[in-house]
C-alpha atoms as a PDB file:
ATOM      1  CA  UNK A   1      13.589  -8.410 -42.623  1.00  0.00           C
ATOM      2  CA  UNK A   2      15.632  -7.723 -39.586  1.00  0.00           C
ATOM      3  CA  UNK A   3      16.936 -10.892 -38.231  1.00  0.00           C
ATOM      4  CA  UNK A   4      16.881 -10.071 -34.258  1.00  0.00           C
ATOM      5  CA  UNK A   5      13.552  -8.380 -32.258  1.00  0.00           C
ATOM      6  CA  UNK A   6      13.806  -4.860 -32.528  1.00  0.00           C
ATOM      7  CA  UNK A   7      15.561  -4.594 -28.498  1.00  0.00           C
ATOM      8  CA  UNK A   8      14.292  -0.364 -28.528  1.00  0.00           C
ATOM      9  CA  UNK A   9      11.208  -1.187 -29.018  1.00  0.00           C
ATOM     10  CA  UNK A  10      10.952  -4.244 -26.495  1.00  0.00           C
ATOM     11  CA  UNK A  11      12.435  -2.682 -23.793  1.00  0.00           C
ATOM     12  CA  UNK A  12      10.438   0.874 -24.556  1.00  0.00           C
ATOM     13  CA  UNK A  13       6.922  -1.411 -24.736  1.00  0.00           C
ATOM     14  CA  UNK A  14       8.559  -2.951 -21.199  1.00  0.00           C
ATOM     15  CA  UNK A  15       8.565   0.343 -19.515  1.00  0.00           C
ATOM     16  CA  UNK A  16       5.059   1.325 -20.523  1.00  0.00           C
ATOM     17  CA  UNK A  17       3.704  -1.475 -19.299  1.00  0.00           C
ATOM     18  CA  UNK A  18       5.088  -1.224 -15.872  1.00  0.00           C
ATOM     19  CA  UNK A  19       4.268   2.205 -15.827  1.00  0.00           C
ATOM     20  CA  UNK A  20       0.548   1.655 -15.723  1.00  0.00           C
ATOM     21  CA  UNK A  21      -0.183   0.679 -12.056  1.00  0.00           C
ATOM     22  CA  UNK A  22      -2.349  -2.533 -12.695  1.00  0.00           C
ATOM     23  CA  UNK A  23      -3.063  -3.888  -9.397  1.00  0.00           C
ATOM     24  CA  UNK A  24      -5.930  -5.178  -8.935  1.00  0.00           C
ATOM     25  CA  UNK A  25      -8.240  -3.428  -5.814  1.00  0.00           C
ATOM     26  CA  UNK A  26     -11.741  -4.370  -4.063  1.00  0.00           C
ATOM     27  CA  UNK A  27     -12.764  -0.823  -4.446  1.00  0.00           C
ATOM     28  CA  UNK A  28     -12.244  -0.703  -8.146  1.00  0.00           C
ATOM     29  CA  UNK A  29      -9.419   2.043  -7.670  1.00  0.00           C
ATOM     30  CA  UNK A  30      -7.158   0.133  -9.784  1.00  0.00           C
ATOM     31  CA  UNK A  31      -7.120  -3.293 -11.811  1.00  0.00           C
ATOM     32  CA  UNK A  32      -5.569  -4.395 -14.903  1.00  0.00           C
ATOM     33  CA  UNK A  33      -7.173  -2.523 -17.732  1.00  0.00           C
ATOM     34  CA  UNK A  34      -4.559  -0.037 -18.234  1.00  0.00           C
ATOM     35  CA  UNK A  35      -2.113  -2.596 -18.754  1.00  0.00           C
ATOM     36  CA  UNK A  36      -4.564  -4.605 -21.257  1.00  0.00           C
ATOM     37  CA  UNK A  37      -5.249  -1.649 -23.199  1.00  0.00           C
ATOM     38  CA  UNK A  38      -1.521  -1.229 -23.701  1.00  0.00           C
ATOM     39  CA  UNK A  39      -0.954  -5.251 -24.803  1.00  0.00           C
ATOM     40  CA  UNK A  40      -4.284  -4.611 -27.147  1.00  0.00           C
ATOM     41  CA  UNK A  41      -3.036  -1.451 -28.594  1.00  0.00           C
ATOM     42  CA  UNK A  42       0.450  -2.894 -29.066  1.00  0.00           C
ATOM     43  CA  UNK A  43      -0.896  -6.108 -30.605  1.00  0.00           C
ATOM     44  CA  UNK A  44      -3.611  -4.258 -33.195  1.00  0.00           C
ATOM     45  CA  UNK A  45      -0.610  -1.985 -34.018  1.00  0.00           C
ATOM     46  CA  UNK A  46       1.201  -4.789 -35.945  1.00  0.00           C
ATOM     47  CA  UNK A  47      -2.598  -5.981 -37.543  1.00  0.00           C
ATOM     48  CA  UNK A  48      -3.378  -8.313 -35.291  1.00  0.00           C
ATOM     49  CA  UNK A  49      -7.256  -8.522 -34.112  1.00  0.00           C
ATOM     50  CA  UNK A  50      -7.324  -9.253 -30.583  1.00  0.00           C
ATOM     51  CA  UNK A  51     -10.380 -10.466 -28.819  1.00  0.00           C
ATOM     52  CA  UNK A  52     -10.802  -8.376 -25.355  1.00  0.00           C
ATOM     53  CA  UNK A  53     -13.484  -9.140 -23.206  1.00  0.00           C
ATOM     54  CA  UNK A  54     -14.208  -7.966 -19.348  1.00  0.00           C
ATOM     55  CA  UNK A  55     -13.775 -11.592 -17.131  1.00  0.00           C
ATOM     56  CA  UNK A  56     -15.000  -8.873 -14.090  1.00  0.00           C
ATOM     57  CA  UNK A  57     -15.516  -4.926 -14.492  1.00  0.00           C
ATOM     58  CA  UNK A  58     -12.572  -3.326 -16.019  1.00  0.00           C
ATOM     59  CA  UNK A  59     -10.775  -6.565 -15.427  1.00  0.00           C
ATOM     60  CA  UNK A  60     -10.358  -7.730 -19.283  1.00  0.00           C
ATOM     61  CA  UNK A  61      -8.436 -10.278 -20.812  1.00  0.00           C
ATOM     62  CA  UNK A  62      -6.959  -9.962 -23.844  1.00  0.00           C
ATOM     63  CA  UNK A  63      -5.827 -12.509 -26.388  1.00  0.00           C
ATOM     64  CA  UNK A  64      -4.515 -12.900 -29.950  1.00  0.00           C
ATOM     65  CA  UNK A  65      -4.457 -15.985 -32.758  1.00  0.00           C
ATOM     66  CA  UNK A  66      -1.575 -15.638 -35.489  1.00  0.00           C
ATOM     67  CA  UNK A  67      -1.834 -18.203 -38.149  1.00  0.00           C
ATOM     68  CA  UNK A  68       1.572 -19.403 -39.531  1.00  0.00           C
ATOM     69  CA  UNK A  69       0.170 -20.233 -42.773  1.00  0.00           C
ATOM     70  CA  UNK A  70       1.188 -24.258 -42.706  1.00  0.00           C
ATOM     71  CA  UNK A  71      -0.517 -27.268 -41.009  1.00  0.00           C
ATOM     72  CA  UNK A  72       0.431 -27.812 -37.316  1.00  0.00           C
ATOM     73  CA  UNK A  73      -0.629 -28.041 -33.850  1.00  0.00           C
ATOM     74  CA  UNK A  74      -1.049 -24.563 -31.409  1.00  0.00           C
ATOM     75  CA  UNK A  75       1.130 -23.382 -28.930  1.00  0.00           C
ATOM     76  CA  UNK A  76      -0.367 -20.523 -26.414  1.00  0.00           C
ATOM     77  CA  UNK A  77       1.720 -18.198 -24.454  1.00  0.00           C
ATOM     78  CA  UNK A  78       0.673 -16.776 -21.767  1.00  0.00           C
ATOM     79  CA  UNK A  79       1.133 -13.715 -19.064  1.00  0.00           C
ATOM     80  CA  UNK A  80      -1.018 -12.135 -16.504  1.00  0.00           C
ATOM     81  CA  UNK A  81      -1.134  -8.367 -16.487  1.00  0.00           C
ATOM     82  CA  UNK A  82      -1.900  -7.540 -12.805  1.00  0.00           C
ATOM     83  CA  UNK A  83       0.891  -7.169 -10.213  1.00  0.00           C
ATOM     84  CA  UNK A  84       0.729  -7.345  -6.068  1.00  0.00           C
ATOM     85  CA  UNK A  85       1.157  -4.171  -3.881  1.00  0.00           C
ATOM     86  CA  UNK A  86       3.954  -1.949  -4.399  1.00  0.00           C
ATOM     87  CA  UNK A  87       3.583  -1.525  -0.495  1.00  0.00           C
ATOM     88  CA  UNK A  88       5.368   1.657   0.730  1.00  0.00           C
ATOM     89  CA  UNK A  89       6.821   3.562  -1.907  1.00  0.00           C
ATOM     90  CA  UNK A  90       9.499   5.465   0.190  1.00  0.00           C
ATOM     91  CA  UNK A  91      11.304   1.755   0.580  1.00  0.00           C
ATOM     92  CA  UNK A  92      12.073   2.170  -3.195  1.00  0.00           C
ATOM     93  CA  UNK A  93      14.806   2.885  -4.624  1.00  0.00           C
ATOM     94  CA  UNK A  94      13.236   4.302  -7.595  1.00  0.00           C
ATOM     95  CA  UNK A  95       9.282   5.137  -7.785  1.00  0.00           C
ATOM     96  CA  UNK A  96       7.609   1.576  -8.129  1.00  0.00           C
ATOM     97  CA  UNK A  97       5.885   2.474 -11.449  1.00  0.00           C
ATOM     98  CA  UNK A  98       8.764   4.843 -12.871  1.00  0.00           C
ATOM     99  CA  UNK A  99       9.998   1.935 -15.158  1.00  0.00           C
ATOM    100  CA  UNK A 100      13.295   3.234 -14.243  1.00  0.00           C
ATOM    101  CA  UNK A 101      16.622   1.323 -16.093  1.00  0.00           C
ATOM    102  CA  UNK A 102      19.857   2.208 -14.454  1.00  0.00           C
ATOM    103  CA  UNK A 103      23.190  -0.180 -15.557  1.00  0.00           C
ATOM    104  CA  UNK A 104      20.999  -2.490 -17.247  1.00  0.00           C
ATOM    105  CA  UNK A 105      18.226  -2.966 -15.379  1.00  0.00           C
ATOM    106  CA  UNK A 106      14.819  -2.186 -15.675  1.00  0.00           C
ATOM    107  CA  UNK A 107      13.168  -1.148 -12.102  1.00  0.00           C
ATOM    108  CA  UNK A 108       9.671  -1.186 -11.019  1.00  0.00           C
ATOM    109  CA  UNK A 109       6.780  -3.062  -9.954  1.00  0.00           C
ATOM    110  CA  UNK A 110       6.015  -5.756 -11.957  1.00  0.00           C
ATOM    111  CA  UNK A 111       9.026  -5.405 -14.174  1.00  0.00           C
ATOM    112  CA  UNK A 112      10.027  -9.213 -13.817  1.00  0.00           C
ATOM    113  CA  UNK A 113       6.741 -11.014 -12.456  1.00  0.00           C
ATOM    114  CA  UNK A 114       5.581 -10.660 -14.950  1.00  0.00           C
ATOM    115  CA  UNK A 115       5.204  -7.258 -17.611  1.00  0.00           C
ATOM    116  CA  UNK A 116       8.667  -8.898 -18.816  1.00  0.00           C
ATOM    117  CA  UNK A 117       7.326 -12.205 -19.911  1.00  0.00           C
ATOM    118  CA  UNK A 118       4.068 -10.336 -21.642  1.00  0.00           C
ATOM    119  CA  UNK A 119       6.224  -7.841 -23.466  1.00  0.00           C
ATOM    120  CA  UNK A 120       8.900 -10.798 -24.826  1.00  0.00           C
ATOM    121  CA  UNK A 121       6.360 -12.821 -25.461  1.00  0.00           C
ATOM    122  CA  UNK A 122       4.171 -10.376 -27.815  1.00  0.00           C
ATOM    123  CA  UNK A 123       7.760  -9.302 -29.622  1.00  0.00           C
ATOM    124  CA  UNK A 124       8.562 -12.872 -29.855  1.00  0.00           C
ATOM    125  CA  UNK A 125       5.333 -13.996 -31.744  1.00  0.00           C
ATOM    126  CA  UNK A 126       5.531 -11.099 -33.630  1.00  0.00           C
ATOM    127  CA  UNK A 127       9.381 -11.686 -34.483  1.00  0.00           C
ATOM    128  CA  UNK A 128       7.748 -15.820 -36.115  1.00  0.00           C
ATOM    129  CA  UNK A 129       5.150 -13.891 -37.455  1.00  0.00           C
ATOM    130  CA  UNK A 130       7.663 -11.425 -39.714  1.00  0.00           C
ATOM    131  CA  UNK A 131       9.870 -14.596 -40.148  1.00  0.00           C
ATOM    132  CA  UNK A 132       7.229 -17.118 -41.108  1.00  0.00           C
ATOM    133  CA  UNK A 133       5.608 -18.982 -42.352  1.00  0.00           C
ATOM    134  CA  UNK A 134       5.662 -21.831 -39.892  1.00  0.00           C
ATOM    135  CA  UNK A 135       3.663 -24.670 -39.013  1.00  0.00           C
ATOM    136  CA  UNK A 136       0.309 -24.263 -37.223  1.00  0.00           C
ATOM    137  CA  UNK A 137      -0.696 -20.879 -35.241  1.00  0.00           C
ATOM    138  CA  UNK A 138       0.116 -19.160 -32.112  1.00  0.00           C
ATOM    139  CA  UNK A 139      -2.339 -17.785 -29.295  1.00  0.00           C
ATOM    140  CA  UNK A 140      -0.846 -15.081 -27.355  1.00  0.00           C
ATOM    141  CA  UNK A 141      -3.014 -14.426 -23.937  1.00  0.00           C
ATOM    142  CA  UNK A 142      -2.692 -11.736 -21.258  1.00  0.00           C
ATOM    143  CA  UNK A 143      -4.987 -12.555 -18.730  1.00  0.00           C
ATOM    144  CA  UNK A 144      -6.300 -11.219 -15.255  1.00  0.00           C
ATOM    145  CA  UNK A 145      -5.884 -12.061 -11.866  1.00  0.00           C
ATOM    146  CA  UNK A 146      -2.854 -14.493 -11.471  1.00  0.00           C
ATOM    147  CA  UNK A 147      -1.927 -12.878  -7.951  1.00  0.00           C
ATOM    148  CA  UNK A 148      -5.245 -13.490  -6.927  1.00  0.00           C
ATOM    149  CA  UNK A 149      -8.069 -16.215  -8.079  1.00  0.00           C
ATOM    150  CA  UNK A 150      -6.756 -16.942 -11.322  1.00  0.00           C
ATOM    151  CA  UNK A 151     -10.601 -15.997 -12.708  1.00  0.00           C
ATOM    152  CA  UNK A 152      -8.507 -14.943 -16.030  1.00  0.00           C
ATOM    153  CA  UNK A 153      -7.059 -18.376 -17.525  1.00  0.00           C
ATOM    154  CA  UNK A 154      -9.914 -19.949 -15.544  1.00  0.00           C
ATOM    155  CA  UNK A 155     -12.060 -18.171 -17.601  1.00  0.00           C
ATOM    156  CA  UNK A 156     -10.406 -18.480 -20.761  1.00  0.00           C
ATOM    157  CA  UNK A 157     -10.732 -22.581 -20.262  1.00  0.00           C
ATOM    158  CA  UNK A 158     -14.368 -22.036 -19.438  1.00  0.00           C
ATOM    159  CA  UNK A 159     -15.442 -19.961 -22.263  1.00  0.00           C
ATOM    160  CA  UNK A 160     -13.539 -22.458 -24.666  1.00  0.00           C
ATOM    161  CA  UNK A 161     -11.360 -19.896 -25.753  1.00  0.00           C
ATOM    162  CA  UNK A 162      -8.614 -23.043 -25.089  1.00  0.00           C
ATOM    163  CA  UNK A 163      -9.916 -25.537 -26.736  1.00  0.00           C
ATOM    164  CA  UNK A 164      -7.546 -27.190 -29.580  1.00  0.00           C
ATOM    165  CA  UNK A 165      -4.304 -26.056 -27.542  1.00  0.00           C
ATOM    166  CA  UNK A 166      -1.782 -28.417 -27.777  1.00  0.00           C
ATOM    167  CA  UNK A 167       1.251 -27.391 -25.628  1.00  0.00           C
ATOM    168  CA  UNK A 168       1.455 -23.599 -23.600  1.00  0.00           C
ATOM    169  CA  UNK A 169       4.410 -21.448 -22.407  1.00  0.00           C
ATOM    170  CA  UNK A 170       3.671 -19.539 -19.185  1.00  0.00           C
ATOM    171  CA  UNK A 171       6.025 -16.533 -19.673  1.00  0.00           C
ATOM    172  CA  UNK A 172       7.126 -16.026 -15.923  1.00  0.00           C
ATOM    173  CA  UNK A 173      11.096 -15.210 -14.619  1.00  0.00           C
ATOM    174  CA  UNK A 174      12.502 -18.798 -13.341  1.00  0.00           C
ATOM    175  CA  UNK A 175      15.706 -17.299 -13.547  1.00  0.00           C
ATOM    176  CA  UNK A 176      16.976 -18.639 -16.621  1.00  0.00           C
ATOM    177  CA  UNK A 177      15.494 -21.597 -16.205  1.00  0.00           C
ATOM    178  CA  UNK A 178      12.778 -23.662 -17.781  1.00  0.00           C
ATOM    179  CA  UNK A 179      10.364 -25.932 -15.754  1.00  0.00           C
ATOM    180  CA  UNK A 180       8.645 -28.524 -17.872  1.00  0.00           C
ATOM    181  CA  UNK A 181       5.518 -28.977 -14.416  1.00  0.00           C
ATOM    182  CA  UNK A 182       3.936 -26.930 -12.058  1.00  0.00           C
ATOM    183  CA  UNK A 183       2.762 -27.872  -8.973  1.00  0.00           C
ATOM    184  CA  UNK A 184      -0.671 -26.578  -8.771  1.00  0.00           C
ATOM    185  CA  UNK A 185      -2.698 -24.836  -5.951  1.00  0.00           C
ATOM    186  CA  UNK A 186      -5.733 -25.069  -4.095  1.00  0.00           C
ATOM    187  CA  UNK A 187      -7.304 -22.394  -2.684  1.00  0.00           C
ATOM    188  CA  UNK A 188      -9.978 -22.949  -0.257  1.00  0.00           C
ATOM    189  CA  UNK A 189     -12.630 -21.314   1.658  1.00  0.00           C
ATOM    190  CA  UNK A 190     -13.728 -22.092   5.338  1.00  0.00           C
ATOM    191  CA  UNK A 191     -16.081 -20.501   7.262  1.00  0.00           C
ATOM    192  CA  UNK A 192     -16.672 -21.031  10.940  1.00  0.00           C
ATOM    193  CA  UNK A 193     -19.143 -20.082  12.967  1.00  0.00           C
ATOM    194  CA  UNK A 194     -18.969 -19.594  17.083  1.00  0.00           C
ATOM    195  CA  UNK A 195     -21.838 -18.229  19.848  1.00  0.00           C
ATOM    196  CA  UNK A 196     -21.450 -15.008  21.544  1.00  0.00           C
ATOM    197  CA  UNK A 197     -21.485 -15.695  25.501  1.00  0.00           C
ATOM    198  CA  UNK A 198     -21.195 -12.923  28.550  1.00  0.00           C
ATOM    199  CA  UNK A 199     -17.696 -13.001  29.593  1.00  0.00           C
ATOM    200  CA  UNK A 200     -18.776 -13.653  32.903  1.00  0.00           C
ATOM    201  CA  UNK A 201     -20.558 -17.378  31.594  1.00  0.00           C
ATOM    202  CA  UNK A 202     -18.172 -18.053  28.675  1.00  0.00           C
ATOM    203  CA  UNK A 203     -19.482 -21.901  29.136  1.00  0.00           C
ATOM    204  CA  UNK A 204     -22.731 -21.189  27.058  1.00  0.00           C
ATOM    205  CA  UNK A 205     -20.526 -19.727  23.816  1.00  0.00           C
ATOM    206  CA  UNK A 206     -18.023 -21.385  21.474  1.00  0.00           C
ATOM    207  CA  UNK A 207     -14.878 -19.858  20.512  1.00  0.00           C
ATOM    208  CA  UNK A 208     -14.628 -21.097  16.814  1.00  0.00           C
ATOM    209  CA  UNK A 209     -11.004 -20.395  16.434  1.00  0.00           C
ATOM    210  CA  UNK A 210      -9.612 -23.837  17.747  1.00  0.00           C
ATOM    211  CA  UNK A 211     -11.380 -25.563  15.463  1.00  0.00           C
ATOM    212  CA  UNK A 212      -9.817 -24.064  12.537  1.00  0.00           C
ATOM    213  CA  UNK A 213      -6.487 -24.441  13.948  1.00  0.00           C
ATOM    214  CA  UNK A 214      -6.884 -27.795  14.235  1.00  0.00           C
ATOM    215  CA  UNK A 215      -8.373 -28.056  10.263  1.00  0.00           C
ATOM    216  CA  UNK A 216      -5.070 -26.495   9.679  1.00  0.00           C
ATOM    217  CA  UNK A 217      -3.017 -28.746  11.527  1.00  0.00           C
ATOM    218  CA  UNK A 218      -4.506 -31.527   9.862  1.00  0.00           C
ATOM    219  CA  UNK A 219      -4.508 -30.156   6.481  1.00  0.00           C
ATOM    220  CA  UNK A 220      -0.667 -30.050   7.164  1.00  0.00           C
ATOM    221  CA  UNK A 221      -0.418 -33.215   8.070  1.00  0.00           C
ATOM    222  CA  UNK A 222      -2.332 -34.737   5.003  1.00  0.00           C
ATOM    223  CA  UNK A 223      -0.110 -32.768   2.317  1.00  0.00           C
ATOM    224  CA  UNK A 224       3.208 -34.312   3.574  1.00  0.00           C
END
């Protein structure tokens, strides 16, 4: 049993991960399937049986349970597999999705937020799993949508998929660091609506763009 995760392997699982553009687009160009298939493929190919299921069209999440064979609570880790915009490609120094490594590093979109964490985080449970056994069992989750809505961990509480975790590890870069909260967000939608007027009489319309600078202001004001 080797006593150290198999690095070759890691880092070769690292760079096919970022080489599958998973971005997630309105007009269904891309999203993340390509990088689930790879995390479902990788995790069946050590006998694992991963549940995958579609939280949108070809938007599917993909988790794993290994059972360490003793009584004990559940620990989830957790990644998301889509990544933002790799914006204009010419401002690279290496192709965004080449998966590049030059001295060391590892280039390419996605390479540290977050198809690092997902990658050391499947070779990690697998590295307890060879090891074991150990106490309790270990859900391993990539999920959809964490630049965006967060529909793939909201869906995973929804669905109960969750239930009867006791403690999670979100695998993102914190350089080195480990933070024991998170802050949250709130994301909120606000429509306004105005009345076309004649420029000439622009008394009789309503310009509904002050009005949501001042909810701004005011939400400002109420968060510090």
């Amino acid at each position: 049993m080797p006593d150290t995760i198999e690095r070759d392997a890691l880092i070769g699982f690292l760079r096919d991960l970022v080489q599958a553009p998973s971005q997630y687009l309105l007009d269904g160009s891309r999203s993340e399937k390509p990088a689930a298939d790879l995390v479902a493929a990788k995790m069946r190919s050590w006998g694992w049986e991963p549940e995958v299921w579609e939280v949108e069209s070809e938007r599917p999440n993909v988790v794993a349970t290994i059972e360490g064979g003793e009584p004990g609570p559940t620990l989830l880790f957790e990644g998301h597999t889509d990544v933002v915009s790799e914006g204009d490609p010419l401002k690279w120094r290496y192709p965004p999705f080449s998966g590049h490594i030059q001295d060391g590093r590892l280039y390419g979109r996605g390479s540290a937020d977050m198809k690092s964490g997902v990658a050391a985080m499947l070779f990690a449970a697998r590295r307890l799993e060879e090891t074991g056994p150990f106490p309790g069992k270990i859900v391993v989750a990539a999920l959809v949508d964490e630049e965006g809505l967060m529909i793939g961990v909201k869906n995973l509480v929804a669905s109960g998929r969750a239930k009867g975790v006791d403690a999670a590890i979100i695998c993102e870069p914190e350089a080195g660091e480990v933070c024991i909260a998170q802050k949250g967000a709130l994301r909120v939608k606000i429509t306004s609506w105005g009345r076309m007027a004649h420029g000439a009489m622009p008394q009789h319309g309503f310009n509904p763009i002050p009005p949501l600078i001042q909810f701004l202001g005011r939400t400002a004001e109420s968060s510090t």
